[in-house]
N, C-alpha and C. Protein backbone atom coordinates (compact mmCIF):
# COMPACT_ATOMS: atom_id res chain seq x y z
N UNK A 1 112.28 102.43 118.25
CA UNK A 1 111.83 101.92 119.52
C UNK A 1 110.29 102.00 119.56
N UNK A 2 109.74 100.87 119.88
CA UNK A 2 108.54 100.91 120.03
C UNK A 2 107.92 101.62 121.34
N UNK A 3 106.90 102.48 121.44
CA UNK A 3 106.63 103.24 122.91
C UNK A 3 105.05 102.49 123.12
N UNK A 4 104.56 102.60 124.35
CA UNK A 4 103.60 102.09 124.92
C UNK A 4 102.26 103.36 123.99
N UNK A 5 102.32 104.31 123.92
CA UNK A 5 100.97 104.91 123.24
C UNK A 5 101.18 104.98 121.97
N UNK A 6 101.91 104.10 121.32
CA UNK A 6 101.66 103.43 119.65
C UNK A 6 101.01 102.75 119.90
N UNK A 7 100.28 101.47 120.91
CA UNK A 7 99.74 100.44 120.57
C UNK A 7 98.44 100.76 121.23
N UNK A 8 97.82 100.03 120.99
CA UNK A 8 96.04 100.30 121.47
C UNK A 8 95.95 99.87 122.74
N UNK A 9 94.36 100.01 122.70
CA UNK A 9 94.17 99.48 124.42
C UNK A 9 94.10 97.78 124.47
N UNK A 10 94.31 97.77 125.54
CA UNK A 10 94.31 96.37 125.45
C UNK A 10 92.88 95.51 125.50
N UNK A 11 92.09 96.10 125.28
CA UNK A 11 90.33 96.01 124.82
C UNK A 11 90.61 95.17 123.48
N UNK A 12 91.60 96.11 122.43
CA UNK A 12 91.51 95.73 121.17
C UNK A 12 91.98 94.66 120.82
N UNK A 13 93.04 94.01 121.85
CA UNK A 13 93.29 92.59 121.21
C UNK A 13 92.45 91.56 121.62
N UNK A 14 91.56 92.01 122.48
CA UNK A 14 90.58 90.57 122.78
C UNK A 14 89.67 90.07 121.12
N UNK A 15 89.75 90.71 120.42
CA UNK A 15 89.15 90.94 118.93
C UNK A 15 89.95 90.36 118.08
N UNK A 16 91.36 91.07 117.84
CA UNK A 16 91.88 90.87 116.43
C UNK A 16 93.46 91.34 117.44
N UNK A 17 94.38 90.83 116.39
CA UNK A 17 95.94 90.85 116.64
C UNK A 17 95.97 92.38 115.78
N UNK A 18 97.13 92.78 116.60
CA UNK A 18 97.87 94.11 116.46
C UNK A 18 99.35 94.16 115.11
N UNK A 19 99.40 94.32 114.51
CA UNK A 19 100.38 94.37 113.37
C UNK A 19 101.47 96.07 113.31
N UNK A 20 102.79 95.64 113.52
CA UNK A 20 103.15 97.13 113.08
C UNK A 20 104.57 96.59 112.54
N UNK A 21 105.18 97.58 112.55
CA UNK A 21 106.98 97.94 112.29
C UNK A 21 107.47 98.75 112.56
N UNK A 22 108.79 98.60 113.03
CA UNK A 22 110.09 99.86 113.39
C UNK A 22 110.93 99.53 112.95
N UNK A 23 111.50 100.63 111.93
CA UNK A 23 113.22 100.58 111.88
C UNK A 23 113.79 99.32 111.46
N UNK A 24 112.94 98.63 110.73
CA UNK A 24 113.71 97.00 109.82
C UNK A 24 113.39 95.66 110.92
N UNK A 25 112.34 96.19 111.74
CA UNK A 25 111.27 94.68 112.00
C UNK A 25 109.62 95.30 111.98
N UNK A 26 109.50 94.09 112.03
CA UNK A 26 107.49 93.94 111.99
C UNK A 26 107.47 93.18 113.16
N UNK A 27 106.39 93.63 113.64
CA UNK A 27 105.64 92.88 115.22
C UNK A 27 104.52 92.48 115.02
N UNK A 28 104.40 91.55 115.97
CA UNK A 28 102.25 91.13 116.04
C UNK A 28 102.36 90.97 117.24
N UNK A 29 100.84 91.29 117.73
CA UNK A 29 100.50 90.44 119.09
C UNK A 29 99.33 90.55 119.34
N UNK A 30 98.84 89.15 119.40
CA UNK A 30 97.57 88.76 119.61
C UNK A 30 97.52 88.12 120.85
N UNK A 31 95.96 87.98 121.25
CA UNK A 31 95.71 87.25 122.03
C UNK A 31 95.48 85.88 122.12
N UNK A 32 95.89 84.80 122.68
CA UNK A 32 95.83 83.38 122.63
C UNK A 32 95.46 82.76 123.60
N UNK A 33 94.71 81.93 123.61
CA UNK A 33 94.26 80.93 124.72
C UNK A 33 95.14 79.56 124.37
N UNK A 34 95.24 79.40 125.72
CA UNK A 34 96.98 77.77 125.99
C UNK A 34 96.42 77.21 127.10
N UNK A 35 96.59 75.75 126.98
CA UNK A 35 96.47 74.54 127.83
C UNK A 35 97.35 74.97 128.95
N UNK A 36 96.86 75.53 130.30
CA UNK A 36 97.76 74.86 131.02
C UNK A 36 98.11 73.86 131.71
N UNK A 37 99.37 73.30 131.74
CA UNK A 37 99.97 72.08 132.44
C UNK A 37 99.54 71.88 133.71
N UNK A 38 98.95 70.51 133.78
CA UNK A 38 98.40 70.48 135.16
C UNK A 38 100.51 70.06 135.75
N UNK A 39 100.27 70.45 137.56
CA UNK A 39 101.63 70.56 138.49
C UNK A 39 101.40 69.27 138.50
N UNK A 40 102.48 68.34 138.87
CA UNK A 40 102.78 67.10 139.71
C UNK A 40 102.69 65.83 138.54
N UNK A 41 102.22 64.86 139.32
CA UNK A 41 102.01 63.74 138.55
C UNK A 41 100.78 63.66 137.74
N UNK A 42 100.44 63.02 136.73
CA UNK A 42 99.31 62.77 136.27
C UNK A 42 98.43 61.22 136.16
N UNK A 43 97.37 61.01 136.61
CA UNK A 43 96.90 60.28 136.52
C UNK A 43 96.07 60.06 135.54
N UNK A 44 95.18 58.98 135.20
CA UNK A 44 94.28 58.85 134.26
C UNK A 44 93.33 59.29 134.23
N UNK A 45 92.44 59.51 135.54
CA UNK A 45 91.09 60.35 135.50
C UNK A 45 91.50 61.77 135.04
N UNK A 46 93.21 62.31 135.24
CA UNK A 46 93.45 63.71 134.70
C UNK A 46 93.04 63.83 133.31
N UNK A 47 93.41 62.89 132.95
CA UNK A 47 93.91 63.01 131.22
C UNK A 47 92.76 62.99 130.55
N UNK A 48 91.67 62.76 130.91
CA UNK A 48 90.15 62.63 130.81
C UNK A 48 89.62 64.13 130.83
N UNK A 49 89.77 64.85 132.19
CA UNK A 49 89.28 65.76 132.82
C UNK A 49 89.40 66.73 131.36
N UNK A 50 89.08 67.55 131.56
CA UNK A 50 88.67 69.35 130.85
C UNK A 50 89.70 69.69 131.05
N UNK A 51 90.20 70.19 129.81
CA UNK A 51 91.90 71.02 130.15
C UNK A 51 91.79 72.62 130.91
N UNK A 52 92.67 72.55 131.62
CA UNK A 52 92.29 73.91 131.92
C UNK A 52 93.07 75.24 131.20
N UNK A 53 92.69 76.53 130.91
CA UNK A 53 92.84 77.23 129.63
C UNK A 53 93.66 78.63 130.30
N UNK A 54 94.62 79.56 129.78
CA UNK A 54 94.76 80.85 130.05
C UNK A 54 94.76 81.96 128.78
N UNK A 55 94.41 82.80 129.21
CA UNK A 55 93.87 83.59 128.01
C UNK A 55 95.89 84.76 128.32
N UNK A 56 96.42 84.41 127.08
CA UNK A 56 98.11 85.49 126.88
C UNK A 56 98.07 86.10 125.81
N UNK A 57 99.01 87.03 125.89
CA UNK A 57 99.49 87.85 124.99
C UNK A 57 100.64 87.36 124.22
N UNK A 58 100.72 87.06 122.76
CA UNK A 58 101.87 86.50 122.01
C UNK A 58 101.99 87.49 121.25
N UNK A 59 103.31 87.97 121.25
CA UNK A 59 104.26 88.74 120.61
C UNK A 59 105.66 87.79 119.80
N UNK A 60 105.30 88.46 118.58
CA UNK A 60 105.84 87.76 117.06
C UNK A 60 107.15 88.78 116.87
N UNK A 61 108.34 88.58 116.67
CA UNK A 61 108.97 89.57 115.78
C UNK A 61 109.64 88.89 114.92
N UNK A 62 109.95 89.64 113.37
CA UNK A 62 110.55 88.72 112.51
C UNK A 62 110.79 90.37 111.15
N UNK A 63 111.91 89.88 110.65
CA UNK A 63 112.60 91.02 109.92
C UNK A 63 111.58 91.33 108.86
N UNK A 64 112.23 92.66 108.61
CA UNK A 64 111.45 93.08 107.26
C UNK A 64 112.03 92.56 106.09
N UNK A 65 111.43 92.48 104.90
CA UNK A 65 110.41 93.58 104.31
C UNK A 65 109.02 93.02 104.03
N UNK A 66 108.88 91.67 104.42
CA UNK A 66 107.51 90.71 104.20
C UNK A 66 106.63 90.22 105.21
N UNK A 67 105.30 90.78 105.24
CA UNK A 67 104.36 90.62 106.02
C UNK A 67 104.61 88.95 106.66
N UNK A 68 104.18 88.84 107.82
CA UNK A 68 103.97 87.30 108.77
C UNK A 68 103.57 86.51 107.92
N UNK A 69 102.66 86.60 107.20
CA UNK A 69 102.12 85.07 106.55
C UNK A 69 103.06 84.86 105.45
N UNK A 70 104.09 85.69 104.80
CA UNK A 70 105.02 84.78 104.14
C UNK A 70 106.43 84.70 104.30
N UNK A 71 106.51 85.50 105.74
CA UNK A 71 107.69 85.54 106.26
C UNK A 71 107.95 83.50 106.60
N UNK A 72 109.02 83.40 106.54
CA UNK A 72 109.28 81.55 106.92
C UNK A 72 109.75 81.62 108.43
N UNK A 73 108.41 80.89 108.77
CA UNK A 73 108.69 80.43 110.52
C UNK A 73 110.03 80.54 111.13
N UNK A 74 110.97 80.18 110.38
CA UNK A 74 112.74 79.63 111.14
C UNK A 74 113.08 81.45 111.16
N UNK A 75 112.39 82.69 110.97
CA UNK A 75 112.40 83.72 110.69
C UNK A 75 111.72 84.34 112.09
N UNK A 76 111.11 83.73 112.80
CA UNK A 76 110.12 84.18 113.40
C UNK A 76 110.75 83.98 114.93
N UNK A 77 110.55 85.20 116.06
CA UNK A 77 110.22 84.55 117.56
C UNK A 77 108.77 84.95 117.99
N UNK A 78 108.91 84.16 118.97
CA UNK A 78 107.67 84.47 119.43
C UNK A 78 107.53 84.21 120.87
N UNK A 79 106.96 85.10 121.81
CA UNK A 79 106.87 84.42 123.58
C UNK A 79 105.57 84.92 123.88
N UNK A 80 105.24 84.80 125.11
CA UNK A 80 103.51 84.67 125.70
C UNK A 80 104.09 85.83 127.12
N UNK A 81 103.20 86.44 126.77
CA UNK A 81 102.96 86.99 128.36
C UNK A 81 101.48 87.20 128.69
N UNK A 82 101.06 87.48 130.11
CA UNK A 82 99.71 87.70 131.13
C UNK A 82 99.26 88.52 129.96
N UNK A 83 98.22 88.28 129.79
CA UNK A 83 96.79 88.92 129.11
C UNK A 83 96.41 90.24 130.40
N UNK A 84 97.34 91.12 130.55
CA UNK A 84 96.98 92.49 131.20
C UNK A 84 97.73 93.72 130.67
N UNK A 85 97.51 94.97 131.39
CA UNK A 85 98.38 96.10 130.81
C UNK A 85 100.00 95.64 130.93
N UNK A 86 100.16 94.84 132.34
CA UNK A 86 101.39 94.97 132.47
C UNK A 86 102.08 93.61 131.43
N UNK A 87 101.26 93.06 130.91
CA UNK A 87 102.27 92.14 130.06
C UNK A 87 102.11 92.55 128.84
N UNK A 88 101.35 93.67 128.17
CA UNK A 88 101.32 94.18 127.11
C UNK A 88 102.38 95.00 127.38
N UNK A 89 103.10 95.66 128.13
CA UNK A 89 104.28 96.44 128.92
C UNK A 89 105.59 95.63 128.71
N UNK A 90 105.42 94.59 128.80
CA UNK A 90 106.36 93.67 129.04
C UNK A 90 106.58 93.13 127.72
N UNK A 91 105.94 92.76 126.45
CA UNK A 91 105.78 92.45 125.21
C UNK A 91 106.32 93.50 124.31
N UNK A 92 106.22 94.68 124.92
CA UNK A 92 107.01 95.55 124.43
C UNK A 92 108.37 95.89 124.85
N UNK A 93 108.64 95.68 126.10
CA UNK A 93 110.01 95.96 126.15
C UNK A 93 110.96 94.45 125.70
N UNK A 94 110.29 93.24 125.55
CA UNK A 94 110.94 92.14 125.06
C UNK A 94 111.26 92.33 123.59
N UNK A 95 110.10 93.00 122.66
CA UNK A 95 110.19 93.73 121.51
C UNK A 95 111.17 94.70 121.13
N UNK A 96 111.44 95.52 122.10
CA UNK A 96 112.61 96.31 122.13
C UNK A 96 114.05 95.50 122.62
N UNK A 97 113.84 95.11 122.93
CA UNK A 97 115.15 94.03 123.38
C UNK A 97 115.67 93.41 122.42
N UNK A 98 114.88 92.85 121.28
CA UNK A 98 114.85 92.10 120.08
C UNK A 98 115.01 92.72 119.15
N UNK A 99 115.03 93.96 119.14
CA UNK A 99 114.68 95.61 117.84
C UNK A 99 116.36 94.79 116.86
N UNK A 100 117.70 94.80 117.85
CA UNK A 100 118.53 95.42 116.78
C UNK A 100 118.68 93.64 116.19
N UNK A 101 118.77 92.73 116.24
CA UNK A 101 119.26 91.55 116.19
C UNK A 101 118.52 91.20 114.81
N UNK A 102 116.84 91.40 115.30
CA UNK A 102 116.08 91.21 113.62
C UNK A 102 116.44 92.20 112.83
N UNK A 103 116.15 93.92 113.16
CA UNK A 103 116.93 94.40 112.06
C UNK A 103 117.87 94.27 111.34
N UNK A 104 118.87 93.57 112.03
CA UNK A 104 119.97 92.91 110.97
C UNK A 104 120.17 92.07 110.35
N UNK A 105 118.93 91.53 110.12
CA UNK A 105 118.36 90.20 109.45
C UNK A 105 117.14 90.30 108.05
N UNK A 106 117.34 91.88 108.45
CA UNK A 106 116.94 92.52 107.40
C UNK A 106 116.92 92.03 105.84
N UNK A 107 116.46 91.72 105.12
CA UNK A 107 116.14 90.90 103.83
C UNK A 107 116.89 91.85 102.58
């Protein structure tokens, strides 16, 4: 089980993504900036306009025994939460939610 004072502050992912493992998965989570969807209809002066941006937290899990970059995508989940303590909170308990399913996917 992953616990909240294994992972750093949340200072450190504005920098660089977080890498670990438990018990027959590996995790990441970095920080990402995403388009958000403008609401309603769209017009043409929209589609022109400046996209507008949110700064999230993406959390990766995918089985062991091979690091992310050669693990194969169809291997991989991944979801976004708020760029704060409480969605770094939340990235972890989705992480834990996910613990036994990849471990058994174990390589």
């Amino acid at each position: 089980m992953i616990n909240r004072p294994e992972l750093l502050a949340l200072e450190f992912y504005k920098s660089r993504p977080f890498k670990g493992s438990d018990k027959g998965i590996r995790y990441m989570i970095q920080k990402d900036v995403v388009e958000i969807e403008p609401e309603g209809e769209k017009d043409q002066t929209e589609e022109d306009a400046p996209k507008e941006t949110k700064t999230v937290l993406t959390a990766f899990i995918w089985p062991e025994p091979f690091c992310f970059e050669v693990t194969p995508d169809e291997q991989k989940e991944s979801k976004q939460f708020d760029f704060s303590e409480e969605g770094l909170c939340e990235a972890i308990a989705w992480l834990n939610e996910n613990h036994d399913t990849y471990a058994q996917k174990k390589q």
